[in-house]
Protein backbone atom coordinates (compact mmCIF):
# COMPACT_ATOMS: atom_id res chain seq x y z
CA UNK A 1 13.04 22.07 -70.08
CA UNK A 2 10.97 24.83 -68.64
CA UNK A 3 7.59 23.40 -69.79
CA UNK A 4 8.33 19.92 -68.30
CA UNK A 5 9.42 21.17 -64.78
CA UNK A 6 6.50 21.97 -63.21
CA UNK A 7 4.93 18.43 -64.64
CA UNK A 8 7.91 16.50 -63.04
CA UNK A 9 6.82 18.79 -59.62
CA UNK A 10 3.20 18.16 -60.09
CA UNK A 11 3.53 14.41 -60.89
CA UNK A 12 5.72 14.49 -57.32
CA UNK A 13 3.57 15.80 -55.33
CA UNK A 14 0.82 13.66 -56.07
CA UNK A 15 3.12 10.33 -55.69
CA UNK A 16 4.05 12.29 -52.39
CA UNK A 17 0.40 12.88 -50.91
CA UNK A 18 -0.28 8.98 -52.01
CA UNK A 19 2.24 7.63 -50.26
CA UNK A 20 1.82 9.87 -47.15
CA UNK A 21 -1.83 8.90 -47.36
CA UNK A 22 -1.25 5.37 -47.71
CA UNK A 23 1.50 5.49 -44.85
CA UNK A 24 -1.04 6.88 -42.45
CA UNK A 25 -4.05 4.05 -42.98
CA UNK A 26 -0.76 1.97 -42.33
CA UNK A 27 0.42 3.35 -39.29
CA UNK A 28 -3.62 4.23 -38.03
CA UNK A 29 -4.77 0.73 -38.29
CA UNK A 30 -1.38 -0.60 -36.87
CA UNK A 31 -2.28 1.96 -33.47
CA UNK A 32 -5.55 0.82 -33.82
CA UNK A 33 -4.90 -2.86 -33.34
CA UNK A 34 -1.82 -2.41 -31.20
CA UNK A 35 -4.79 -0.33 -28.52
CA UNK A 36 -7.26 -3.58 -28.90
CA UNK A 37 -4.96 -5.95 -28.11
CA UNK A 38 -3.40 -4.07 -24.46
CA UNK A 39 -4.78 -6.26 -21.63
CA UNK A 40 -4.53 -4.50 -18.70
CA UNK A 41 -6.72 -1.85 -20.09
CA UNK A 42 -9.24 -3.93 -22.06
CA UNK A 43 -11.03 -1.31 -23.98
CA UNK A 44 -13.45 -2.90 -25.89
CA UNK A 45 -14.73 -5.89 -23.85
CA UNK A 46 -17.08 -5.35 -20.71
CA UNK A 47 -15.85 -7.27 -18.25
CA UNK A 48 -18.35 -10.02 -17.57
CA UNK A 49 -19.79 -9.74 -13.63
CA UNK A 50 -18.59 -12.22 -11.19
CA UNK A 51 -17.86 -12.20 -7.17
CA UNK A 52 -14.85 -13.18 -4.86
CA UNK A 53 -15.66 -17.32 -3.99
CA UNK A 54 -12.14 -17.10 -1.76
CA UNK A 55 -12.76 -16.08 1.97
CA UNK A 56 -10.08 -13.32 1.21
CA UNK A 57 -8.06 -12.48 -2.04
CA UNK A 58 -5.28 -9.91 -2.07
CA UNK A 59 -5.68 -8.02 -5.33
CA UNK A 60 -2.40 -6.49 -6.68
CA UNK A 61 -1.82 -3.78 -8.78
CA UNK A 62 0.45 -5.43 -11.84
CA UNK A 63 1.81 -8.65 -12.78
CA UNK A 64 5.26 -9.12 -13.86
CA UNK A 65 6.10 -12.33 -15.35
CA UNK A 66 9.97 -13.08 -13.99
CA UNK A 67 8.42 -12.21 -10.47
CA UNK A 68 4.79 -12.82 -10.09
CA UNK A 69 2.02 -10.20 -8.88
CA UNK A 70 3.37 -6.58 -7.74
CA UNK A 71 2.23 -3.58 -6.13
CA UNK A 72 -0.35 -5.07 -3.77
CA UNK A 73 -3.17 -2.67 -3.37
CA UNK A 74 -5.82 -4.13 -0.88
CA UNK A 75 -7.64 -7.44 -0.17
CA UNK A 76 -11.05 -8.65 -1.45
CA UNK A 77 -13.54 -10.32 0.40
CA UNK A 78 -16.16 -12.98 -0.34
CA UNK A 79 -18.93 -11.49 -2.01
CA UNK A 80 -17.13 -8.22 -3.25
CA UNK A 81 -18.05 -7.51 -7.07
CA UNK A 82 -16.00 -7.81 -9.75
CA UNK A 83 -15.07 -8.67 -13.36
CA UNK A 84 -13.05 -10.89 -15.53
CA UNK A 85 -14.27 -12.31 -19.25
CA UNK A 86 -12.78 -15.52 -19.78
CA UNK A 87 -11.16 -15.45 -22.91
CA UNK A 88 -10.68 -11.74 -23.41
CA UNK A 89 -8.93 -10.84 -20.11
CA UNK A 90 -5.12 -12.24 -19.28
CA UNK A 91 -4.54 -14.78 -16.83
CA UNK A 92 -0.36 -15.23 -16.27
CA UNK A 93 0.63 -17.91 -14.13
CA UNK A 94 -3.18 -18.08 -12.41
CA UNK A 95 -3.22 -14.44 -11.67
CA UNK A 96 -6.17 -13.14 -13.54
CA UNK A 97 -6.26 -9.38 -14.84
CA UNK A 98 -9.87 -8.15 -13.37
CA UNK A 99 -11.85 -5.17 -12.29
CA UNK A 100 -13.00 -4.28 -8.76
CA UNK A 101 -16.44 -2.62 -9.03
CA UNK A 102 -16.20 -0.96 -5.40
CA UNK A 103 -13.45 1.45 -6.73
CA UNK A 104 -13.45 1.10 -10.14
CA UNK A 105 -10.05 -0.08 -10.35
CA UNK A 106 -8.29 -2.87 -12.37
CA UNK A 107 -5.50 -5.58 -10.90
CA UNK A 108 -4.54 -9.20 -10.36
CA UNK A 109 -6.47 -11.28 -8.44
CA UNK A 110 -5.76 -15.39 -8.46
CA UNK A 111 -8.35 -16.58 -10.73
CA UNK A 112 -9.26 -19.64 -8.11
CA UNK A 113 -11.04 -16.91 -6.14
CA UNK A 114 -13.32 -16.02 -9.38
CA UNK A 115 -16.99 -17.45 -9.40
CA UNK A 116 -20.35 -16.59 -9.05
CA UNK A 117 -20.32 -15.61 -13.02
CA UNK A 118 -23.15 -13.27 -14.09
CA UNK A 119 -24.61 -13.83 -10.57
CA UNK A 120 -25.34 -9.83 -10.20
């Protein structure tokens, strides 16, 4: 029995560190994935340039889906600079997640007042 012991304890070990390997590609690609796919922070996409078209815009801070836009922040202007890419960046309800380049600061602006795209 002595002989086989440290086998049995070897042979553990190794199905150990394989499935603690294999659980953390599992849980790393699920973090990885789960970061990608956040939209108010939008990572990986550059938001594509565009400018207010509205003569004002109130840009908000959040959007919360049982009560619309939240935590107002300041109003935007014709002309001011900002970004949304279509496609990659949430709209809810025609409030579309985008990026004031004055302040460097992200929010809800409606997404009526978007134009001008990749005028600047």
């Amino acid at each position: 029995m002595r002989v086989r012991a440290p086998e049995i304890g070897i042979r553990r070990f190794s199905l150990f560190k394989r499935i603690a390997t294999t659980v953390a590609i599992i849980v790393a690609s699920l973090a990885g994935s789960a970061v990608a796919a956040t939209p108010a922070q939008a990572c990986c996409v550059v938001p594509e340039h565009a400018i207010i078209v509205c003569q004002s815009a109130s840009f908000y801070a959040n959007y919360n889906s049982s009560s619309g836009p939240v935590g107002y922040m300041y109003t935007l202007y014709y002309g001011n600079k900002v970004g949304h890419t279509r496609g990659a960046h949430p709209v809810y309800n025609g409030w579309a997640a985008t990026f004031d380049f004055g302040p460097n600061v992200w929010g809800y602006v409606r997404y009526e007042c978007l134009g001008g795209w990749g005028s600047w």
